[in-house]
Protein backbone atom coordinates (compact mmCIF):
# COMPACT_ATOMS: atom_id res chain seq x y z
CA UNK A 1 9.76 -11.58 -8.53
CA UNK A 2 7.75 -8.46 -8.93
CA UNK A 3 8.85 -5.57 -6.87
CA UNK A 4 6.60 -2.49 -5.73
CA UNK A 5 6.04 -0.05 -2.96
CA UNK A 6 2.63 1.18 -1.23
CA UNK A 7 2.45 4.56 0.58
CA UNK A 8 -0.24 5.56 3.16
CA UNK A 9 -0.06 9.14 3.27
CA UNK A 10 -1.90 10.37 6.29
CA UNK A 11 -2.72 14.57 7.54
CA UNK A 12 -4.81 16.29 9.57
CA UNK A 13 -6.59 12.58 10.58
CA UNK A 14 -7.37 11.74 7.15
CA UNK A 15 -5.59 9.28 4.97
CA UNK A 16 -4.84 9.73 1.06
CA UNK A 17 -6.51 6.52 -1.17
CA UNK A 18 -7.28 5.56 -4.54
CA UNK A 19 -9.94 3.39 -5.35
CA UNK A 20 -9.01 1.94 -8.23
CA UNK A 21 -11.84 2.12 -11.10
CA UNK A 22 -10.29 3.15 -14.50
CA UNK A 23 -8.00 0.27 -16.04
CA UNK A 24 -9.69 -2.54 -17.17
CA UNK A 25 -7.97 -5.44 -16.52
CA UNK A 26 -6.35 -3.99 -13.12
CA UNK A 27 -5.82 -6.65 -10.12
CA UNK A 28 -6.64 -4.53 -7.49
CA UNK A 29 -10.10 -3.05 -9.65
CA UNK A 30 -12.66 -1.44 -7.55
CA UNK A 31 -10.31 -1.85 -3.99
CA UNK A 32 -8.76 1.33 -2.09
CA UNK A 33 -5.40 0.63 -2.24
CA UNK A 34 -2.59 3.24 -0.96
CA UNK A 35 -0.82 5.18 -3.16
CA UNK A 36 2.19 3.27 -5.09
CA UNK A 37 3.31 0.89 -8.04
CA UNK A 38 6.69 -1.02 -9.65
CA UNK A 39 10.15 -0.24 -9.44
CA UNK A 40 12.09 0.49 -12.31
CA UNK A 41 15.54 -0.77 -13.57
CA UNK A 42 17.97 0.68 -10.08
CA UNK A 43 15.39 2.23 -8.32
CA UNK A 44 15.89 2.17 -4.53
CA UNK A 45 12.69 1.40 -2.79
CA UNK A 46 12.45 5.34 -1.64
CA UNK A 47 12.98 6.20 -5.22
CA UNK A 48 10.40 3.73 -6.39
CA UNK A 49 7.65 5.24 -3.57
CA UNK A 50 8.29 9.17 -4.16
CA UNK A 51 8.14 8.38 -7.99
CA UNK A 52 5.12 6.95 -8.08
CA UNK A 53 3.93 9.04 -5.24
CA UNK A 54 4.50 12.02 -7.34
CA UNK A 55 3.18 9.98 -10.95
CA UNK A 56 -0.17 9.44 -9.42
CA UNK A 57 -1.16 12.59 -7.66
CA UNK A 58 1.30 15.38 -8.12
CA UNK A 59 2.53 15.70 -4.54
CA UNK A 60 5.92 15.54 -3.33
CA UNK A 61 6.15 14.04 -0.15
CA UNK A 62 8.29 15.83 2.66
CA UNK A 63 8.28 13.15 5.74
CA UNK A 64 7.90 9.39 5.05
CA UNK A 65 9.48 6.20 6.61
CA UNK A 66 9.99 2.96 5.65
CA UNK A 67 7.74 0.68 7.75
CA UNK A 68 8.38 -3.08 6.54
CA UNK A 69 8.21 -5.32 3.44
CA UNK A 70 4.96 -7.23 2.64
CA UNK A 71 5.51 -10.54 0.76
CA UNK A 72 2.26 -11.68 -1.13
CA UNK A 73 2.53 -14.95 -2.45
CA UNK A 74 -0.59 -17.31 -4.56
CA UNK A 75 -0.32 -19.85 -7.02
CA UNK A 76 -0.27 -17.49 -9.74
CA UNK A 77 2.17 -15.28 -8.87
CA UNK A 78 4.30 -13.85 -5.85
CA UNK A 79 5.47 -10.10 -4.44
CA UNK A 80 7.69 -7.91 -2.75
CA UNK A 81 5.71 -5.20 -1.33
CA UNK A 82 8.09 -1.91 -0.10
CA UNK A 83 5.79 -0.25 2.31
CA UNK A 84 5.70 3.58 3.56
CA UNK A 85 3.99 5.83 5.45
CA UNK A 86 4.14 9.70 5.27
CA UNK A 87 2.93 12.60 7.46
CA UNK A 88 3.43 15.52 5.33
CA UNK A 89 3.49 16.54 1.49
CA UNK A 90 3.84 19.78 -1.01
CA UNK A 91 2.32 20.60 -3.88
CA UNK A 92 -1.16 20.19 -5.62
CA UNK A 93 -3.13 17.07 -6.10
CA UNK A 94 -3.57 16.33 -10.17
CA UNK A 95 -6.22 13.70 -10.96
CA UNK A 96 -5.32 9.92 -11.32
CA UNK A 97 -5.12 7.65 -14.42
CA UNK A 98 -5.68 4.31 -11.90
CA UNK A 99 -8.23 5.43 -10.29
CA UNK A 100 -10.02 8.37 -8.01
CA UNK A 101 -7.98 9.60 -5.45
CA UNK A 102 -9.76 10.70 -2.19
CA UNK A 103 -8.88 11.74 1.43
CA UNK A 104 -10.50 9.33 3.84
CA UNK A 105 -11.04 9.74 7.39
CA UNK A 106 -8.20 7.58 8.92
CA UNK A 107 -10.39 4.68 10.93
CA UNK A 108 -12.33 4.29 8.22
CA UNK A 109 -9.48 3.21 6.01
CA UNK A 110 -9.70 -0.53 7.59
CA UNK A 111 -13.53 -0.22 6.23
CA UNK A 112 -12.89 0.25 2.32
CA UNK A 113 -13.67 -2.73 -0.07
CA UNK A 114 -9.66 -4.33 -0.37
CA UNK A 115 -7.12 -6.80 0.10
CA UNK A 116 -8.01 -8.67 3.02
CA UNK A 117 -4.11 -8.80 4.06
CA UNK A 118 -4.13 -4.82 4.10
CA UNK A 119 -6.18 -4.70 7.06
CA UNK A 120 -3.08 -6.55 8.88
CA UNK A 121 -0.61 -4.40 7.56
CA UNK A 122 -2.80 -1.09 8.00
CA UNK A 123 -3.45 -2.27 12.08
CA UNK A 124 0.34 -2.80 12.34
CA UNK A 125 1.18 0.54 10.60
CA UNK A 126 -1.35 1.98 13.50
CA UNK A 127 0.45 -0.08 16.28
CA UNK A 128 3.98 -0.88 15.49
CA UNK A 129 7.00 1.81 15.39
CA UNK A 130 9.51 -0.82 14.14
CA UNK A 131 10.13 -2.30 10.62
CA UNK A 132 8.16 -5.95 10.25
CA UNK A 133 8.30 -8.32 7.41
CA UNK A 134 4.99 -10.13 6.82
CA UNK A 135 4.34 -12.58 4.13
CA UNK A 136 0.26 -13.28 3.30
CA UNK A 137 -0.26 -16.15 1.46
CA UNK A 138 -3.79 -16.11 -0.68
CA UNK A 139 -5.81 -18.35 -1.86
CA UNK A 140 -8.00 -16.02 -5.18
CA UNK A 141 -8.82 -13.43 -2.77
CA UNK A 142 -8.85 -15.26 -0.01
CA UNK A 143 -6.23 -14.94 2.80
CA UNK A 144 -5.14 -18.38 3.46
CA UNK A 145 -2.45 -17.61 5.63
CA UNK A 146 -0.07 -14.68 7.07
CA UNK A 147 3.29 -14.39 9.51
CA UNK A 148 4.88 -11.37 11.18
CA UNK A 149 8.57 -11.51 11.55
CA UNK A 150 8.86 -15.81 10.36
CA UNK A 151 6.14 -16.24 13.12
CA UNK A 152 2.36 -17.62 12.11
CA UNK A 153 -0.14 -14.84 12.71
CA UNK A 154 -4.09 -15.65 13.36
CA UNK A 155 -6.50 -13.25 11.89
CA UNK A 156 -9.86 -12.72 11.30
């Protein structure tokens, strides 16, 4: 079971993404993604998220909190998904190897070519203050399925 964490890292109104356009054989290839990757061997998840935070731009993040887990499962293959978001950072941004970073007015994050799932876990990072678990089940790139806390979810 592959383990990662996602960070949205949000100031002043505008949100930090990456749109991911340099690795070739990349799953989330031309998408805006948040900021975040795979946990290595004893990593907690906050370890695993300020890592990679760090790795990918070259800011150290100040205030963050852990918002919920995001399982992704498909036929092909299934995830944990440690998810964060942050309100204030130090340091100065470095380019990317994964992709272009960019600061993005915050209500047009929902907007950006991605995941179809991350629009449900973006609207609940915008309307929920406690921790949620939701699994999104795909079909390709389709999603087939979701549920918030065990409970089936409609979306459109």
């Amino acid at each position: 079971m592959l383990q990662t964490t996602l960070c949205y890292l949000t100031v002043d109104g505008r949100t930090l993404m990456i749109y991911r356009n340099k690795k070739k054989n990349d799953v989330n290839r031309e998408k805006w993604i948040g900021i975040g990757g795979k946990f290595e061997h004893g990593e907690s998840p906050e370890e695993c998220m300020l890592r990679e935070f760090y790795e990918e731009t070259g800011l150290r993040l100040t205030q963050y909190r852990y918002r919920g887990i995001v399982t992704f499962v498909s036929e092909d293959w299934c995830e944990y998904m440690h998810l964060f978001s942050a309100s204030a950072c130090e340091g100065e941004m470095h380019p990317c190897s994964e992709g272009e970073l960019r600061w993005v007015d915050k209500e047009l994050v929902p907007e950006l070519p991605g995941w179809p799932g991350d629009k449900v876990f973006l609207k609940l990072l915008d309307e929920r203050e406690t921790f949620f678990s939701l699994k999104l089940v795909y079909d390709g790139e389709r999603l087939a399925a979701a549920k918030l806390d065990g409970r089936e979810l409609t979306f459109t």
